[in-house]
N, C-alpha and C. Protein backbone atom coordinates (compact mmCIF):
# COMPACT_ATOMS: atom_id res chain seq x y z
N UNK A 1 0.86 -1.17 0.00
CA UNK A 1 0.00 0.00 0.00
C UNK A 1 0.90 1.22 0.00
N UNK A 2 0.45 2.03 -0.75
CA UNK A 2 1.64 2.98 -1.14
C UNK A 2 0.51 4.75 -0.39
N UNK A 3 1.35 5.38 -0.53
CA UNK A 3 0.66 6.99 0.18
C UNK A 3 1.45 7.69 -0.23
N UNK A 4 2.22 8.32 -1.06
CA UNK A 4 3.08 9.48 -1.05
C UNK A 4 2.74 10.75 -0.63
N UNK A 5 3.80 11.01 0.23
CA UNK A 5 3.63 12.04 1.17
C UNK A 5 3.04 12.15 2.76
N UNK A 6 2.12 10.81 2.79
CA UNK A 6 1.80 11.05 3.74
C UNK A 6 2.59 10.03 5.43
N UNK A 7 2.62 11.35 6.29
CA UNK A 7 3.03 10.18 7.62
C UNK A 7 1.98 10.16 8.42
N UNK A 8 1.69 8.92 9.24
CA UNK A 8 0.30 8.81 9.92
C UNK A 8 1.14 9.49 11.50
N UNK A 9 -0.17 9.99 12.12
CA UNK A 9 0.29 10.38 13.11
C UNK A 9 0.35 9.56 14.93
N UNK A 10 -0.04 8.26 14.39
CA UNK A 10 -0.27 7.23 15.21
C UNK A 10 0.67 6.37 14.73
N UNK A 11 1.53 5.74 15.71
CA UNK A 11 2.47 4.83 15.18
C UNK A 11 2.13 3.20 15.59
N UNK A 12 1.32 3.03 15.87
CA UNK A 12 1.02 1.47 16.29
C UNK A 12 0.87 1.28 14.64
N UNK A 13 1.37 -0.08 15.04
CA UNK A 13 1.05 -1.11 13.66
C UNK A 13 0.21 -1.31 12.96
N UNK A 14 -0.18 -1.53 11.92
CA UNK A 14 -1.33 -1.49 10.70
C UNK A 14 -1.53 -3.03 10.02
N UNK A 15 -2.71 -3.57 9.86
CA UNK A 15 -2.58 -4.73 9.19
C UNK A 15 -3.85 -4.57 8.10
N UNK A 16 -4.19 -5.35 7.31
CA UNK A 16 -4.94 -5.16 6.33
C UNK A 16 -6.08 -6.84 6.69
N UNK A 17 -7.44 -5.98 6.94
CA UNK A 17 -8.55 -7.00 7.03
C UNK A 17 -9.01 -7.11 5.20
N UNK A 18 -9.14 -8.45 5.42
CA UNK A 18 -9.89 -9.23 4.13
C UNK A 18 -11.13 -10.03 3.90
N UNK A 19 -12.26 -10.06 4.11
CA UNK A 19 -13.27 -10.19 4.10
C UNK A 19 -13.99 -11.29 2.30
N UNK A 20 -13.85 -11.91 1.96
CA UNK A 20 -14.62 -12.74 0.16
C UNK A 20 -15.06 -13.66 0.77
N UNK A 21 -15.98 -13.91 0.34
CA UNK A 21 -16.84 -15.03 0.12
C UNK A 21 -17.00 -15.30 1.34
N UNK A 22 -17.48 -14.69 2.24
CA UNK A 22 -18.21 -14.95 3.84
C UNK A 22 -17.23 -15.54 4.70
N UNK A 23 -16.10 -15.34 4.43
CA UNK A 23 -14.42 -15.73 5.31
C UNK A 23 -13.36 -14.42 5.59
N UNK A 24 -13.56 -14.19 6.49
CA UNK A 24 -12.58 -13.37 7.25
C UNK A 24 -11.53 -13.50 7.19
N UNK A 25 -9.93 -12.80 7.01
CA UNK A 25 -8.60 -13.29 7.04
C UNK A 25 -7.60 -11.61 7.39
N UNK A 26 -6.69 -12.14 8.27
CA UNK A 26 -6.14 -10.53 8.22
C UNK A 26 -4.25 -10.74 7.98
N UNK A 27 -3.81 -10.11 7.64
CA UNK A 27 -2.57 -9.94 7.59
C UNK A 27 -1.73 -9.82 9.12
N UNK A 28 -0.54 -10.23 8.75
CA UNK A 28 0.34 -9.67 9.88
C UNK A 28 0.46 -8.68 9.88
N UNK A 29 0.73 -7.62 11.42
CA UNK A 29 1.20 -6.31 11.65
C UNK A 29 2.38 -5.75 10.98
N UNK A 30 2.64 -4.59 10.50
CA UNK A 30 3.35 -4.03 9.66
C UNK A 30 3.79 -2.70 10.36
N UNK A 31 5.09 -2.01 10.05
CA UNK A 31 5.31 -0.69 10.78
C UNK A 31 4.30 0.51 10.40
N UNK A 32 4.25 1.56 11.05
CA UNK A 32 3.26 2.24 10.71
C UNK A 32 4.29 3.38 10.06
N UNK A 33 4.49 2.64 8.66
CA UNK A 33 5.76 3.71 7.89
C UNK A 33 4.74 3.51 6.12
N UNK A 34 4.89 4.23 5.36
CA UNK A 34 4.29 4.26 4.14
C UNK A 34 5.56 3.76 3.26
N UNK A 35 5.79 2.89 2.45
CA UNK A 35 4.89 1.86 1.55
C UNK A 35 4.98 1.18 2.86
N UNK A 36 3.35 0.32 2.81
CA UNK A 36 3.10 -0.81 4.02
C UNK A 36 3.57 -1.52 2.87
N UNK A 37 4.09 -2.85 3.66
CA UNK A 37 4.70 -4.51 2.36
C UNK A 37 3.77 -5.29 3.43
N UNK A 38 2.71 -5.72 2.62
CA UNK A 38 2.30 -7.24 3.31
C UNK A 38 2.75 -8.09 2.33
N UNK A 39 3.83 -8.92 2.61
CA UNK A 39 4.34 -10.12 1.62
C UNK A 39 3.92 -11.29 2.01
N UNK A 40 2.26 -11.69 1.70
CA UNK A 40 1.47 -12.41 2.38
C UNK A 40 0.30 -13.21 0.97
N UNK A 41 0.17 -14.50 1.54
CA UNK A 41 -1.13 -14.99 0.28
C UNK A 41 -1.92 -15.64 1.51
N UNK A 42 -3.32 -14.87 1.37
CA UNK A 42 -4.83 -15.05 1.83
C UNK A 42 -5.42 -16.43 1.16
N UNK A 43 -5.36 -17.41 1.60
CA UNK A 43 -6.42 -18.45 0.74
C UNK A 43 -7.91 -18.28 1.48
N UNK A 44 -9.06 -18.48 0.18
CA UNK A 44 -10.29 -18.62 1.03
C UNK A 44 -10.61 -19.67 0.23
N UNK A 45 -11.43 -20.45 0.70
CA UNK A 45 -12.10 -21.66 0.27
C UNK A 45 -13.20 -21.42 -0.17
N UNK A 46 -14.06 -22.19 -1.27
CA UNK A 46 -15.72 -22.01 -0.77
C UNK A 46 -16.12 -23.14 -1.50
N UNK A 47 -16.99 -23.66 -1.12
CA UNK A 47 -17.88 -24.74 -1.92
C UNK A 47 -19.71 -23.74 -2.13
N UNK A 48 -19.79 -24.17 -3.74
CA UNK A 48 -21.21 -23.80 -3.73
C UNK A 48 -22.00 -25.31 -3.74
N UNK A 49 -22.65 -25.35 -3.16
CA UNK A 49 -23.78 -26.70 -3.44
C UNK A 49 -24.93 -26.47 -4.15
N UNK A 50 -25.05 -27.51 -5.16
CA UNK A 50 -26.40 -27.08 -6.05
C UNK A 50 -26.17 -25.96 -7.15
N UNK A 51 -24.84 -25.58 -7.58
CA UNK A 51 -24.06 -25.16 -8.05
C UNK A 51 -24.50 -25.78 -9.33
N UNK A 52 -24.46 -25.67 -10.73
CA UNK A 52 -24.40 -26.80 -12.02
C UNK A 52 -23.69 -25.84 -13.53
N UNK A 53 -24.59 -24.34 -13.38
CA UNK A 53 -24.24 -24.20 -14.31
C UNK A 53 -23.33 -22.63 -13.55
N UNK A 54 -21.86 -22.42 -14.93
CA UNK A 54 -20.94 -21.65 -14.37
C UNK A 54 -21.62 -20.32 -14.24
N UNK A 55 -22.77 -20.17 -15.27
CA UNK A 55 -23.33 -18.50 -15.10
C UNK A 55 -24.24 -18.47 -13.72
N UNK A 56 -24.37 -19.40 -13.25
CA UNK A 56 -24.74 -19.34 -12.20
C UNK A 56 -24.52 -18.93 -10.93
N UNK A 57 -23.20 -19.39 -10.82
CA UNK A 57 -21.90 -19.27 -10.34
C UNK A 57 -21.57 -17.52 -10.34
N UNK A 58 -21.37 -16.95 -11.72
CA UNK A 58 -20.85 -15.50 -11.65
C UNK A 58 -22.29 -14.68 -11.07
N UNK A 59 -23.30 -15.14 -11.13
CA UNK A 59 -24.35 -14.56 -11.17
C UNK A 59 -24.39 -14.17 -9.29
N UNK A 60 -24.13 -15.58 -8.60
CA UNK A 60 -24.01 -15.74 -7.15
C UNK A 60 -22.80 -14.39 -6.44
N UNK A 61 -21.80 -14.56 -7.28
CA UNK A 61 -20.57 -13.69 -7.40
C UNK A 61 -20.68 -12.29 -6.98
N UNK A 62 -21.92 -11.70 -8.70
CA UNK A 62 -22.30 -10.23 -8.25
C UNK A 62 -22.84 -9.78 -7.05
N UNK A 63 -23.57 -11.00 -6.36
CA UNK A 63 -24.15 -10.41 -5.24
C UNK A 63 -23.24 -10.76 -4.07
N UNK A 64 -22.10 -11.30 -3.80
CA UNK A 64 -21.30 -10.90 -2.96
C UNK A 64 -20.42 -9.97 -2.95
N UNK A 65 -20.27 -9.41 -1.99
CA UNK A 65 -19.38 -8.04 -1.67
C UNK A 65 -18.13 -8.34 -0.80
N UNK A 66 -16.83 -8.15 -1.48
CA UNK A 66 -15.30 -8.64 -1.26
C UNK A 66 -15.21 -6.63 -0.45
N UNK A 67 -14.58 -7.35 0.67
CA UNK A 67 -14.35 -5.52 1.71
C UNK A 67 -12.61 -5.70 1.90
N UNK A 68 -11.66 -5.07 1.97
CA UNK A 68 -10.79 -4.34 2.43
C UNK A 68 -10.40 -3.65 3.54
N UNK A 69 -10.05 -3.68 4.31
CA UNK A 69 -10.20 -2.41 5.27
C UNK A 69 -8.05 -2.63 5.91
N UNK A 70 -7.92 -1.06 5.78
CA UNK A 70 -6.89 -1.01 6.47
C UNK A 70 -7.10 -0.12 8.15
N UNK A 71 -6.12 -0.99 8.87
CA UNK A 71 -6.86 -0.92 10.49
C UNK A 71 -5.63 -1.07 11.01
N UNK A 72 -5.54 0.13 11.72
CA UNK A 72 -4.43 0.74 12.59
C UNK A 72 -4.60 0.01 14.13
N UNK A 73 -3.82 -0.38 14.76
CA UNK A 73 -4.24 -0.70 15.90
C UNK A 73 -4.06 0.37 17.31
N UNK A 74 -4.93 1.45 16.90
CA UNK A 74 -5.17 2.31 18.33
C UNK A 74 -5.99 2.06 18.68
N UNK A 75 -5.54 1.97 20.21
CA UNK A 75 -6.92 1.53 21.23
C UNK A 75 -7.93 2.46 21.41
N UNK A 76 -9.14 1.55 21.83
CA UNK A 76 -9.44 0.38 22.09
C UNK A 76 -9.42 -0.77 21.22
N UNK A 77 -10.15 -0.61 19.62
CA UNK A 77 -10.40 -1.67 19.32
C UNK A 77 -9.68 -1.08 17.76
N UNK A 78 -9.08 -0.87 17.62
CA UNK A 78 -8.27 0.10 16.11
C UNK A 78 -8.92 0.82 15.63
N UNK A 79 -8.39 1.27 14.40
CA UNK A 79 -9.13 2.32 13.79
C UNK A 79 -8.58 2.16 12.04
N UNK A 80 -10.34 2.13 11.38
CA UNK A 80 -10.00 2.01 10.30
C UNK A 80 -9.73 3.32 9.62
N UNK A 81 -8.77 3.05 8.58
CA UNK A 81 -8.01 4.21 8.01
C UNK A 81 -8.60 4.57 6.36
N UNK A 82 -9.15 3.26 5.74
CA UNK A 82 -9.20 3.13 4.58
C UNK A 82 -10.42 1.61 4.00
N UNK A 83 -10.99 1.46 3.23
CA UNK A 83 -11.73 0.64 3.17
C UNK A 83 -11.80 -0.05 1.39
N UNK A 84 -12.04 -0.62 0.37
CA UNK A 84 -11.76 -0.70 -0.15
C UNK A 84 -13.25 -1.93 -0.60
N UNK A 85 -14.17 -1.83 -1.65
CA UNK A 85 -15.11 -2.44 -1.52
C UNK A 85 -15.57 -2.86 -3.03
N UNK A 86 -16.34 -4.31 -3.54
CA UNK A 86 -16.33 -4.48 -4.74
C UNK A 86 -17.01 -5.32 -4.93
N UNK A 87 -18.20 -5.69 -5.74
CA UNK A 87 -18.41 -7.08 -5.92
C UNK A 87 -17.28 -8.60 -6.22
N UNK A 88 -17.61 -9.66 -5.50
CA UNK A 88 -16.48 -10.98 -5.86
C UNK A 88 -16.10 -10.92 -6.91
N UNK A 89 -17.50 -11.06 -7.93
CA UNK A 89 -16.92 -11.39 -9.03
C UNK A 89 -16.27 -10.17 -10.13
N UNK A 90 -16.34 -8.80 -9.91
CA UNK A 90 -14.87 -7.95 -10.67
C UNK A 90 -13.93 -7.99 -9.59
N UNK A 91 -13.90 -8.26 -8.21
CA UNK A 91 -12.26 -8.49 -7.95
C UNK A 91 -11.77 -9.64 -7.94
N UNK A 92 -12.81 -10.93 -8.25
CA UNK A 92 -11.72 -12.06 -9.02
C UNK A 92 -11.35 -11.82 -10.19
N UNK A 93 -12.41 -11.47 -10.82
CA UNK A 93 -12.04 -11.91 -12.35
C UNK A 93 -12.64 -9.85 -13.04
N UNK A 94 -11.43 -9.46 -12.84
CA UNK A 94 -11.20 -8.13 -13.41
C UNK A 94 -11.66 -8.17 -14.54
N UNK A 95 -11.90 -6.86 -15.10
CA UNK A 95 -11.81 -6.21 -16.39
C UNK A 95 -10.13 -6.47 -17.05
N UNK A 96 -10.03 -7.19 -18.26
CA UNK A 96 -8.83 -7.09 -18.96
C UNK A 96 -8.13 -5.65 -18.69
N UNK A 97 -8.82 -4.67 -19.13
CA UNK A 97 -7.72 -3.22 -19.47
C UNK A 97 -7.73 -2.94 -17.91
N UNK A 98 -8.22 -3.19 -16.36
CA UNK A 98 -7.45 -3.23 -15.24
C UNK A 98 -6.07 -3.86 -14.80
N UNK A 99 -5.78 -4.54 -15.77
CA UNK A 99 -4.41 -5.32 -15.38
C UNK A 99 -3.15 -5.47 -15.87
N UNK A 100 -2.17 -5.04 -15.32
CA UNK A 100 -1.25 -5.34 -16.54
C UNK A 100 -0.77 -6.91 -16.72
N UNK A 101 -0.11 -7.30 -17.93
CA UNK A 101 -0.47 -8.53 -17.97
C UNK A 101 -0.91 -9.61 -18.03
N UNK A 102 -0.78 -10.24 -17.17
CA UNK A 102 -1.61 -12.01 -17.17
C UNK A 102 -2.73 -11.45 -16.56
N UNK A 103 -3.74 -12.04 -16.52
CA UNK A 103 -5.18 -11.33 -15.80
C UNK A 103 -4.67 -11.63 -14.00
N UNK A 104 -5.80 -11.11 -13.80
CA UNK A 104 -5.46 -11.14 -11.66
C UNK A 104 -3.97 -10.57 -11.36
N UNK A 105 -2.87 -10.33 -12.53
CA UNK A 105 -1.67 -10.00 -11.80
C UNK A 105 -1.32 -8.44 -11.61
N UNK A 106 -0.89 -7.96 -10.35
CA UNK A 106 -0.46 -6.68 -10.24
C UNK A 106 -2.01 -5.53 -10.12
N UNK A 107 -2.51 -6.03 -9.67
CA UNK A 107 -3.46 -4.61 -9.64
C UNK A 107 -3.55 -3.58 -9.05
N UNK A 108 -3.43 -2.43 -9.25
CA UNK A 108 -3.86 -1.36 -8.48
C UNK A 108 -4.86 -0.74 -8.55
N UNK A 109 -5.73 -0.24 -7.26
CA UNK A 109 -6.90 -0.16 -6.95
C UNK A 109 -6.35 1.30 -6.13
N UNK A 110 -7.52 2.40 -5.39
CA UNK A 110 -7.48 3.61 -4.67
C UNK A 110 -8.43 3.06 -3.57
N UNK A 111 -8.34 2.80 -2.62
CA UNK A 111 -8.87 2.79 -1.48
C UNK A 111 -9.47 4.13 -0.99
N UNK A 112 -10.86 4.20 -0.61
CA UNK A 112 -11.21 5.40 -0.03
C UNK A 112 -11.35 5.22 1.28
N UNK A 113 -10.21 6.67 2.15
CA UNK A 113 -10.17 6.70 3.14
C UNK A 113 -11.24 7.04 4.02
N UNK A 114 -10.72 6.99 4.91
CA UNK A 114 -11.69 7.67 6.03
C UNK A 114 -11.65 8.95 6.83
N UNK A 115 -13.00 9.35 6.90
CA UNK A 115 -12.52 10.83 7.50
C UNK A 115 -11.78 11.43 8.50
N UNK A 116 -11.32 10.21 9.48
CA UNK A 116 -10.18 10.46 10.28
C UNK A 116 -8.57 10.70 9.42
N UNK A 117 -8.86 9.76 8.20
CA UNK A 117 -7.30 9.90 7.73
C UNK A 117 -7.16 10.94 6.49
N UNK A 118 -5.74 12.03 6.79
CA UNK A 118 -5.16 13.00 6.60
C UNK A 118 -4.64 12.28 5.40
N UNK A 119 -4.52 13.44 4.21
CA UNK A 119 -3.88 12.92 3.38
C UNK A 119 -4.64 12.36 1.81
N UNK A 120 -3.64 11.59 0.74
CA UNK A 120 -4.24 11.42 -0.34
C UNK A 120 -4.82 10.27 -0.13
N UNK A 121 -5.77 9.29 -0.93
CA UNK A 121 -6.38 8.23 -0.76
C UNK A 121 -5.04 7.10 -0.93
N UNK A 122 -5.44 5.79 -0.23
CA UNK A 122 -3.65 5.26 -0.29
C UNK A 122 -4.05 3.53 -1.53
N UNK A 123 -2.96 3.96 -2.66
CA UNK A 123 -3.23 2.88 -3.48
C UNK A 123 -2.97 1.59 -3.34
N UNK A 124 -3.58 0.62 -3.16
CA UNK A 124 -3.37 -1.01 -2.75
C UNK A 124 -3.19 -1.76 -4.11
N UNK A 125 -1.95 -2.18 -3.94
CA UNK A 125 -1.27 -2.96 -5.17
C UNK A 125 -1.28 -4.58 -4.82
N UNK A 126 -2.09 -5.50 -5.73
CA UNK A 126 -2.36 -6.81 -5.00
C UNK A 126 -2.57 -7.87 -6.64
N UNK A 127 -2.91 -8.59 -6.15
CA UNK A 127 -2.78 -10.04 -7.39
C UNK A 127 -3.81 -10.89 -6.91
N UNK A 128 -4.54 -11.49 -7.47
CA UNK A 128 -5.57 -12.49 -7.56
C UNK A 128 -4.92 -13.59 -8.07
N UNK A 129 -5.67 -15.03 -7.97
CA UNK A 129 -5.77 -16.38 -8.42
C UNK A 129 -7.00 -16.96 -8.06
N UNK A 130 -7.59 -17.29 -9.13
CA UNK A 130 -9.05 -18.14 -8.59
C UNK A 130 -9.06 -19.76 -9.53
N UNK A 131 -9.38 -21.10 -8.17
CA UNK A 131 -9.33 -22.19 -9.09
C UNK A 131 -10.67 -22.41 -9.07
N UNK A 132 -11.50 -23.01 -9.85
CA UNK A 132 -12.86 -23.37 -10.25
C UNK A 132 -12.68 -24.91 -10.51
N UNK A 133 -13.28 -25.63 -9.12
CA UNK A 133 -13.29 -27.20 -9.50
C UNK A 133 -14.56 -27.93 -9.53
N UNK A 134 -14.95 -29.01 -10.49
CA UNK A 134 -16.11 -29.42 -10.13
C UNK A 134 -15.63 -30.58 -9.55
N UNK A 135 -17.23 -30.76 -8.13
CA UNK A 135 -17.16 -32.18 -7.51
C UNK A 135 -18.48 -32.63 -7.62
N UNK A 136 -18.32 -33.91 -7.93
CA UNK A 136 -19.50 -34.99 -7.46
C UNK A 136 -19.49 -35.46 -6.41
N UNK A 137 -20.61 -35.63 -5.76
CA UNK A 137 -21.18 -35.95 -4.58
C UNK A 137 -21.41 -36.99 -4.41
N UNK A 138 -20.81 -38.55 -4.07
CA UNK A 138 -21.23 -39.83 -4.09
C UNK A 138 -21.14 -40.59 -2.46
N UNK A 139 -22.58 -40.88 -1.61
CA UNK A 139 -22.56 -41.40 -0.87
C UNK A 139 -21.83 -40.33 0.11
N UNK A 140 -21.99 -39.02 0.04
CA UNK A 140 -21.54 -37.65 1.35
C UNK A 140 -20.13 -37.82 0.75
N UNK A 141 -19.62 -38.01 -0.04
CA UNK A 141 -18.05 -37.84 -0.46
C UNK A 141 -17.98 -37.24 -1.27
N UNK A 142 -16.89 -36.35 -1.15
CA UNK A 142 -16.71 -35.28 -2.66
C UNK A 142 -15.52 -35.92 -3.38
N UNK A 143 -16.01 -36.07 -4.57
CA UNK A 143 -14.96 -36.31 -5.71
C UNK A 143 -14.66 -35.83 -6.46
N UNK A 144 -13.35 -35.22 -6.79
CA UNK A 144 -13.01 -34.09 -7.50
C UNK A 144 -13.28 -34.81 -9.09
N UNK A 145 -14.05 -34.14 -9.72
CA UNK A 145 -13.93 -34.78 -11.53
C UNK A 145 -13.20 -33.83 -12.53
């Protein structure tokens, strides 16, 4: 996460909450210095059941909402700085002319801050991978086909 120019005026540590597909995940603490480096990979899992056809699938997608949030840890309970919000399915599977390269790689996005935080909006530079597997269901066992 990049900020030019700006220094926060709270120095406790910063980590980045991740929120897709109804699974929570947060990063390790980071200095409270601008560029933050989380050199970190988030896996989330999901199974859809009753799942068959793939437009179905993207269709389920639009109506989930993938959140961001960068969160300072001042007490009591931190403080968010920045938030970052999208349907699943454009932050899995981007727009081509968002990316440079291979699709999902390198993206940069503007996070909109919050009215506590001073300063320009801070850009979050990140990469996607999404695998799509089908399973059959035989006797409560999943079998990957």
């Amino acid at each position: 996460i990049t900020c030019p120019g700006v220094q926060l005026k709270d120095k406790q540590e910063l980590y980045l909450s991740v929120f897709v597909l109804g699974q929570y995940h947060k990063t390790e603490c980071v200095p409270a210095v601008f560029p933050l480096l989380f050199q970190e990979r988030l896996l989330f899992e999901k199974e859809f059941a009753n799942i068959v056809d793939p437009g179905d699938l993207v269709k389920l997608l639009e109506f989930d909402t993938t959140v961001l949030e960068l969160i300072q840890l001042v007490p009591p309970v931190g403080k968010v700085l920045a938030t970052y919000e999208e349907n699943t399915r454009d932050f899995l599977f981007p727009d081509p002319k968002l990316t440079h390269g291979l699709r999902g790689l390198q993206r940069e996005v503007l996070m909109k801050r919050s009215p506590s935080f001073t300063g320009i909006a801070p850009k979050l530079r990140f990469s996607t991978t999404c695998l799509i597997s089908d399973s059959l269901l035989i006797l409560g066992r999943s079998h990957i086909q």
